[in-house]
PDB file of N, CA and C in Angstrom:
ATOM      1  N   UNK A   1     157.064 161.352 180.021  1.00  0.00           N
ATOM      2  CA  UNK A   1     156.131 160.485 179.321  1.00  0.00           C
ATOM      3  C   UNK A   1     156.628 159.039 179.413  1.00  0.00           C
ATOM      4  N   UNK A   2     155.963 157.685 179.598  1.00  0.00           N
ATOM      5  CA  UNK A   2     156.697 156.648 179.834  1.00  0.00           C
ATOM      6  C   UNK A   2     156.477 156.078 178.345  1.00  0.00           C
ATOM      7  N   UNK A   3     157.125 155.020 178.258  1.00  0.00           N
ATOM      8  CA  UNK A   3     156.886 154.036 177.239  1.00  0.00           C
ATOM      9  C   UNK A   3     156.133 153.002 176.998  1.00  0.00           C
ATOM     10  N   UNK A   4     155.018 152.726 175.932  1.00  0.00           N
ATOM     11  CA  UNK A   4     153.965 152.339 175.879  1.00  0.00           C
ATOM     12  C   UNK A   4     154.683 150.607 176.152  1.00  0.00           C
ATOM     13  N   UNK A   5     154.129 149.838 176.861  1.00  0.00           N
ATOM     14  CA  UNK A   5     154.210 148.598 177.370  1.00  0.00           C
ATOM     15  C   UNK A   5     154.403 147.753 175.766  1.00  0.00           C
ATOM     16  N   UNK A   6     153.924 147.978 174.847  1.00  0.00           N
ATOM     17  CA  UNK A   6     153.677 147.036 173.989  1.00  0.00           C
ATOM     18  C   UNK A   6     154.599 147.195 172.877  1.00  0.00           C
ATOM     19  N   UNK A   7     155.711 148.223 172.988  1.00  0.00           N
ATOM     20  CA  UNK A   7     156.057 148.647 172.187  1.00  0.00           C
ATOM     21  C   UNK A   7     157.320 147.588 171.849  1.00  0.00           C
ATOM     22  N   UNK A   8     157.691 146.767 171.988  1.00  0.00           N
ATOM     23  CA  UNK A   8     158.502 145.536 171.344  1.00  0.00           C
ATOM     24  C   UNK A   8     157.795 144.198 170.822  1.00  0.00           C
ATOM     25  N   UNK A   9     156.473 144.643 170.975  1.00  0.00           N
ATOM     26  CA  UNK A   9     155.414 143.555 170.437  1.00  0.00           C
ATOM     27  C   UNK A   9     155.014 143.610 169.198  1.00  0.00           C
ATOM     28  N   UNK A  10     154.626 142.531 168.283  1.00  0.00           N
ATOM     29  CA  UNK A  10     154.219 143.066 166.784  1.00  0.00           C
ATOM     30  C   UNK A  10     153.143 143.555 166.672  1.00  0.00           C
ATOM     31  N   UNK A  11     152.134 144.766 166.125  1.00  0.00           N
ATOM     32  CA  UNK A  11     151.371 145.133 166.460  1.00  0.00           C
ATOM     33  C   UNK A  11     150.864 145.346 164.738  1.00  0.00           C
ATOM     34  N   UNK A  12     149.329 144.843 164.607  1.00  0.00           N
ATOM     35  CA  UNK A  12     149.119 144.241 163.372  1.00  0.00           C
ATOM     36  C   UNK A  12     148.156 145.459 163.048  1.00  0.00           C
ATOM     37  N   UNK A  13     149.267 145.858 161.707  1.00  0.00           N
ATOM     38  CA  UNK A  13     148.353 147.389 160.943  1.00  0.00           C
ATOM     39  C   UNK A  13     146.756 147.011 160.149  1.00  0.00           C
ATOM     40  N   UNK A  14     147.673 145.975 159.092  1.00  0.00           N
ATOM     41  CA  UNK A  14     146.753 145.443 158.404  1.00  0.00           C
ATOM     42  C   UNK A  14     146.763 143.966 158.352  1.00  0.00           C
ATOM     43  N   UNK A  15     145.954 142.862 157.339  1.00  0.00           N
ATOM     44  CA  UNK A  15     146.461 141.477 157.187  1.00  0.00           C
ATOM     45  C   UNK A  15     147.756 141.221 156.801  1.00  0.00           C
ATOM     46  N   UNK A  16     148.576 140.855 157.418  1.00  0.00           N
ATOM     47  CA  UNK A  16     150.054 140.432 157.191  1.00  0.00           C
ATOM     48  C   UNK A  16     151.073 141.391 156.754  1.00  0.00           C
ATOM     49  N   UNK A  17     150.438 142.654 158.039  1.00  0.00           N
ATOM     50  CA  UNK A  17     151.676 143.735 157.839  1.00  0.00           C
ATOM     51  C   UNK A  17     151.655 144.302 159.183  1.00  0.00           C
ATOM     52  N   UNK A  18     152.881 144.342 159.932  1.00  0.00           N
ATOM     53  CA  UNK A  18     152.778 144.551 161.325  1.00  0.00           C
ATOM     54  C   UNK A  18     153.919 145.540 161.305  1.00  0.00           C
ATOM     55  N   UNK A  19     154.102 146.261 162.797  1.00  0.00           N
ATOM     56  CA  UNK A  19     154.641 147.175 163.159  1.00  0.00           C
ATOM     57  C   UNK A  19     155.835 146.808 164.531  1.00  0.00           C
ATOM     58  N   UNK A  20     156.805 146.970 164.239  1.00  0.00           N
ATOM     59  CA  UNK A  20     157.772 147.135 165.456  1.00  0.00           C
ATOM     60  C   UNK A  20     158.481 147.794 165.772  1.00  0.00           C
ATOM     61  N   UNK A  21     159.581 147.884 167.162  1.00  0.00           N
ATOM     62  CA  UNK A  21     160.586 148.791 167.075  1.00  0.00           C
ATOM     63  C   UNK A  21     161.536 147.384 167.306  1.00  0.00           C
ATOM     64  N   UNK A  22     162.837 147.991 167.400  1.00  0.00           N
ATOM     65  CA  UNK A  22     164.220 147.217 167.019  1.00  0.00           C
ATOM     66  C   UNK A  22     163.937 145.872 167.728  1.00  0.00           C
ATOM     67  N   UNK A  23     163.694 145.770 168.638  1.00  0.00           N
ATOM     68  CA  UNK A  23     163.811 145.025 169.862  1.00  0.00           C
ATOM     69  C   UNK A  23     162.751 143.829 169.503  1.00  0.00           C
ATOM     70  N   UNK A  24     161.434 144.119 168.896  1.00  0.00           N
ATOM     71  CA  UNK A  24     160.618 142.989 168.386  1.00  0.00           C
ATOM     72  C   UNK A  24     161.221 142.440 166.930  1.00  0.00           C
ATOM     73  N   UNK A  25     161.924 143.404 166.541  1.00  0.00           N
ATOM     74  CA  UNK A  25     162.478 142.722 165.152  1.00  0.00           C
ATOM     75  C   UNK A  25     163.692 142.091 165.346  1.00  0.00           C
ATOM     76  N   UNK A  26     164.195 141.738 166.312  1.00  0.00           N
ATOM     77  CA  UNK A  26     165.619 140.881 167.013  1.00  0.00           C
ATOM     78  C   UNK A  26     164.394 139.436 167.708  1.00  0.00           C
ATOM     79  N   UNK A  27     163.337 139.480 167.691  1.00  0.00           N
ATOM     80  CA  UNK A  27     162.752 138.678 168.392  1.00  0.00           C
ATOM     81  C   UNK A  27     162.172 137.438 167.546  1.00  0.00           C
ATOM     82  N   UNK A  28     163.162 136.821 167.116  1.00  0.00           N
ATOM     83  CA  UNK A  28     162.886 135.433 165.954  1.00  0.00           C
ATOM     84  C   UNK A  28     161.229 134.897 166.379  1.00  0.00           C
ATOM     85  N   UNK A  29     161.452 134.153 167.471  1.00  0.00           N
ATOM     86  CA  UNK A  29     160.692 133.547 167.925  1.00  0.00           C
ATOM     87  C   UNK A  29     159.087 133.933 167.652  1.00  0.00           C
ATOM     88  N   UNK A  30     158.727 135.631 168.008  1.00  0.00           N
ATOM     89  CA  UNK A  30     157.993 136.820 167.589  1.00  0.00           C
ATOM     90  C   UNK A  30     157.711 136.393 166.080  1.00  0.00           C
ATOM     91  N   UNK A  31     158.879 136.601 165.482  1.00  0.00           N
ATOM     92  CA  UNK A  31     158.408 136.529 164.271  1.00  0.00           C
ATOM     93  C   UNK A  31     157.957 135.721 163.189  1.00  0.00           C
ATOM     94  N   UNK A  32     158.493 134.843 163.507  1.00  0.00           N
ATOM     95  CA  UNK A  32     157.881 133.177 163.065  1.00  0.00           C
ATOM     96  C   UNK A  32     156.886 132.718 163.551  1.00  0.00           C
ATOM     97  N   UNK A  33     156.143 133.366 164.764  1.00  0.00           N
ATOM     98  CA  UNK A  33     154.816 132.832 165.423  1.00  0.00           C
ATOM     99  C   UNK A  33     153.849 133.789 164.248  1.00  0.00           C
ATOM    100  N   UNK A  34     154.585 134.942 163.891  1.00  0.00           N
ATOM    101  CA  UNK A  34     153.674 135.514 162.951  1.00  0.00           C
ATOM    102  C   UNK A  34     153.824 135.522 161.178  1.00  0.00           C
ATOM    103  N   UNK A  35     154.386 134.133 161.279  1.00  0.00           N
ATOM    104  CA  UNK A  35     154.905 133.907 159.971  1.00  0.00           C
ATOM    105  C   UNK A  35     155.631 135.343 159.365  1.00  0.00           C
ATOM    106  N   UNK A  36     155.982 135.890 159.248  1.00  0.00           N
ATOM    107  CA  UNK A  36     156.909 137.128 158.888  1.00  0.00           C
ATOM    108  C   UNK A  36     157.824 136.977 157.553  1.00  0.00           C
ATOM    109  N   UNK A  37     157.852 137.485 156.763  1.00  0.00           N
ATOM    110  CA  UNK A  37     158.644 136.758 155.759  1.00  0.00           C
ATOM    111  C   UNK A  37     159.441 138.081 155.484  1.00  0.00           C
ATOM    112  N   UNK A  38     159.321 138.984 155.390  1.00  0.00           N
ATOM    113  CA  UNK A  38     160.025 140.206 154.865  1.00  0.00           C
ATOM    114  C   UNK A  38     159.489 141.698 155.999  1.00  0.00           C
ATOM    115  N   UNK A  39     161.105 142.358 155.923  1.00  0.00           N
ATOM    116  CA  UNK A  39     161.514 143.228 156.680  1.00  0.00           C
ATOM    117  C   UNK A  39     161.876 144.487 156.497  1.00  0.00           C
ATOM    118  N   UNK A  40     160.705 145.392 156.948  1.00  0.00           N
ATOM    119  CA  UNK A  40     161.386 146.731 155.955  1.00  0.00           C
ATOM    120  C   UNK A  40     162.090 147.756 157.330  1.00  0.00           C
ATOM    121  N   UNK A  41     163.059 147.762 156.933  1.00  0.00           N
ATOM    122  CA  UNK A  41     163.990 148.786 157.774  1.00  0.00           C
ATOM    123  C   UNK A  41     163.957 150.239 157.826  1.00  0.00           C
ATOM    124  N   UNK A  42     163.930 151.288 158.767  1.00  0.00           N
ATOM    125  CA  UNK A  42     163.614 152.278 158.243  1.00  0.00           C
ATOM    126  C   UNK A  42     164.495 153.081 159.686  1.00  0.00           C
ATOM    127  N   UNK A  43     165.556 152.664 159.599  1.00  0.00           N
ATOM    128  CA  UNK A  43     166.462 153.139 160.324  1.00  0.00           C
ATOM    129  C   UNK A  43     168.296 152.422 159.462  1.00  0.00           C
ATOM    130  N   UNK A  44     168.638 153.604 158.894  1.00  0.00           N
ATOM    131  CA  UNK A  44     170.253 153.383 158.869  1.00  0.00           C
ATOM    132  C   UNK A  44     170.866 152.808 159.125  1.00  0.00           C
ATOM    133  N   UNK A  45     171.408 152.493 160.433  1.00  0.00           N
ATOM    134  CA  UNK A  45     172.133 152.124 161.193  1.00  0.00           C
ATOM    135  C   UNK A  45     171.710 150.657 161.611  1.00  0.00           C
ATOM    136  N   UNK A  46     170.819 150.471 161.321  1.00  0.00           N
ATOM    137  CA  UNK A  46     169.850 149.233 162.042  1.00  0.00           C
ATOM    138  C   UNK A  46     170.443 147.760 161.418  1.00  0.00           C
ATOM    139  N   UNK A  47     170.646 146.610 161.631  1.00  0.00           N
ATOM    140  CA  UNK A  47     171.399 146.092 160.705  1.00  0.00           C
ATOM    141  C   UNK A  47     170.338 144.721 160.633  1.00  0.00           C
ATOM    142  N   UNK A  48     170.767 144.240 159.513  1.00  0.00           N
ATOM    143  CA  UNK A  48     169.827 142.973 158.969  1.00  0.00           C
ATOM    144  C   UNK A  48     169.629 141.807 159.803  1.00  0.00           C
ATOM    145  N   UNK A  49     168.952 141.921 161.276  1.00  0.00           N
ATOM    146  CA  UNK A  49     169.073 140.700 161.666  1.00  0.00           C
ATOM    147  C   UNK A  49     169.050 139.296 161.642  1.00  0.00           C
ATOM    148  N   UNK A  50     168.487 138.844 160.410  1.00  0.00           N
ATOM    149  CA  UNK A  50     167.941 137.696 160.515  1.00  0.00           C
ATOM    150  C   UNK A  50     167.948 137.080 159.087  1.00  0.00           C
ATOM    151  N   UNK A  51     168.591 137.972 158.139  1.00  0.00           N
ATOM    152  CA  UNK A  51     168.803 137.363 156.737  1.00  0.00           C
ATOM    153  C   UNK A  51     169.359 135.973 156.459  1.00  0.00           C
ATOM    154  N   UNK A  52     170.395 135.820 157.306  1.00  0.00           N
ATOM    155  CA  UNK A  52     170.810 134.179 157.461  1.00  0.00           C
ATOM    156  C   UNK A  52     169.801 133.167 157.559  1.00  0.00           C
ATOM    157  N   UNK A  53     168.459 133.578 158.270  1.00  0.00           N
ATOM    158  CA  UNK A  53     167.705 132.956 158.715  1.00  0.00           C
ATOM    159  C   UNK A  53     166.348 132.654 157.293  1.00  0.00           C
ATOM    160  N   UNK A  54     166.499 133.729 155.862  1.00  0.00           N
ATOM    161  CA  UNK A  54     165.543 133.403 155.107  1.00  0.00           C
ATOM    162  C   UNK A  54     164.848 134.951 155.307  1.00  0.00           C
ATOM    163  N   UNK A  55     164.866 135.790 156.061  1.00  0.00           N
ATOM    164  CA  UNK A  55     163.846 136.996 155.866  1.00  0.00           C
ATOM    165  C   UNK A  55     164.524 137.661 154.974  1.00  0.00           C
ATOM    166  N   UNK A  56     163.673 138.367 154.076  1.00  0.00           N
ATOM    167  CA  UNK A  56     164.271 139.234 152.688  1.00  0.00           C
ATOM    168  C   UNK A  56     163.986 140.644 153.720  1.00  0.00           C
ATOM    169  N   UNK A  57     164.958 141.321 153.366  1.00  0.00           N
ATOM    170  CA  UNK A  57     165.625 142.891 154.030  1.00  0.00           C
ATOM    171  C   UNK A  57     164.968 144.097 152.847  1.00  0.00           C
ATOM    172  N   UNK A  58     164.209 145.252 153.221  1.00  0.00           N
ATOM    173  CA  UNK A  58     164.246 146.136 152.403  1.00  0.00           C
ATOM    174  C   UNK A  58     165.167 147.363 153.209  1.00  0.00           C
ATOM    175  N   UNK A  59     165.706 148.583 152.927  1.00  0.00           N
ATOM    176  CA  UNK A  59     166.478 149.329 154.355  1.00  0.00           C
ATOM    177  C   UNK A  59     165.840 150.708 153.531  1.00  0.00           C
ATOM    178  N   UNK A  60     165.244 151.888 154.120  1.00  0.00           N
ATOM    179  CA  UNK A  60     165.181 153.259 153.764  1.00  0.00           C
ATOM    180  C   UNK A  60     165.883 153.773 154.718  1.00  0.00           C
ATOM    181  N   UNK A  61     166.769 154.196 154.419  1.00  0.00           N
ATOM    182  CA  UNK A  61     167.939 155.168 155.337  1.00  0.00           C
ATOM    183  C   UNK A  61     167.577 156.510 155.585  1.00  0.00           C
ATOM    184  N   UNK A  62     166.663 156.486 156.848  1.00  0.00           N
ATOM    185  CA  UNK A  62     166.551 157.244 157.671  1.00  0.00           C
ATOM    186  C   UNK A  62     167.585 156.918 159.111  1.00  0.00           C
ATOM    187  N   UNK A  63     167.460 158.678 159.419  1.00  0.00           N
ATOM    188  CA  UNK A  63     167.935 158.732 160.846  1.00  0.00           C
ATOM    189  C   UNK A  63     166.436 158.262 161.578  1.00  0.00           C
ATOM    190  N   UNK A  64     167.065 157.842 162.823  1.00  0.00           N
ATOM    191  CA  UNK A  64     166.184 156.939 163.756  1.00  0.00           C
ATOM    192  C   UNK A  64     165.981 158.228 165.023  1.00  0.00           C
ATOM    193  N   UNK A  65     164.816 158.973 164.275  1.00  0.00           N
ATOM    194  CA  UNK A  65     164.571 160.316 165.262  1.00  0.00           C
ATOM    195  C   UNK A  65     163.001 160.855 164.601  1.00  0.00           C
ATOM    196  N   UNK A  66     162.857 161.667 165.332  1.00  0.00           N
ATOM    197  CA  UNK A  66     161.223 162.025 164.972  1.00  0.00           C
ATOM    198  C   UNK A  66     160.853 162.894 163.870  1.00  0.00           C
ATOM    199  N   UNK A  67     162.648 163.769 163.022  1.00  0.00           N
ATOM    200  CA  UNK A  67     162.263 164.981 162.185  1.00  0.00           C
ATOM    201  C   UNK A  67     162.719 164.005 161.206  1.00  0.00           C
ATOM    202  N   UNK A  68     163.059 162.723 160.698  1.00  0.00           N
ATOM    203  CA  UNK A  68     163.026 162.282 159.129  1.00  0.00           C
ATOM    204  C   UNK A  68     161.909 162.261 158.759  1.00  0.00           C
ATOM    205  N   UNK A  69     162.017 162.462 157.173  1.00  0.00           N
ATOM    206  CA  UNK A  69     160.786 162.228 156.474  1.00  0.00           C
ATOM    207  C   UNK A  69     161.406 161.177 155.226  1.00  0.00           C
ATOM    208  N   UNK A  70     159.990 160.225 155.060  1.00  0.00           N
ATOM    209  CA  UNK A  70     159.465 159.465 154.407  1.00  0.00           C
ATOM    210  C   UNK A  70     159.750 160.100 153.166  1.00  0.00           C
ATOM    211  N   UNK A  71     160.916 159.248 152.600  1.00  0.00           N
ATOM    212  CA  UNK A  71     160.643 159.600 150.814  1.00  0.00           C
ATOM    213  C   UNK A  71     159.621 159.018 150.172  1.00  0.00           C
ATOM    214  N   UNK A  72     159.383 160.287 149.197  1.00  0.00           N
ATOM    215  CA  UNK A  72     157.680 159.562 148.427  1.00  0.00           C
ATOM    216  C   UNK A  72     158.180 159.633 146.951  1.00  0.00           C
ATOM    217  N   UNK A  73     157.358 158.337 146.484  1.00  0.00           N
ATOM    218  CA  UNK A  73     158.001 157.982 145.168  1.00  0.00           C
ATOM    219  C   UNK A  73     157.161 158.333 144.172  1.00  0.00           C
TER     220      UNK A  73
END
């Protein structure tokens, strides 16, 4: 199966809530074109890129694989 072309691009769910993988969220430039203000993490291991920079960090510590599940509150 290949990998969808767009998949380091921000890809807009709703008004001012978008979707990435690691690689668009290392992408400042990306994210300030889309005004971006806050970052929800949903990988463990993944680390806060850009907090120096003013983005507020949320982290749900999941493993970064297809069998975690979403804690529901």
């Amino acid at each position: 199966m290949a990998l969808w072309e767009g998949r380091s691009k921000l890809q807009c769910i709703t008004e001012r809530v978008f979707l990435t993988n690691f690689f668009g969220a290392k992408n400042w430039k990306l994210l300030q074109q889309a005004a971006v203000t806050h970052v929800l993490v949903c990988a463990a291991e993944l680390p806060f890129v850009f907090e120096k920079n003013g983005l507020i960090y949320k982290r749900l510590d999941l493993a970064d694989n297809t069998t975690s599940k979403l804690p529901i509150a």
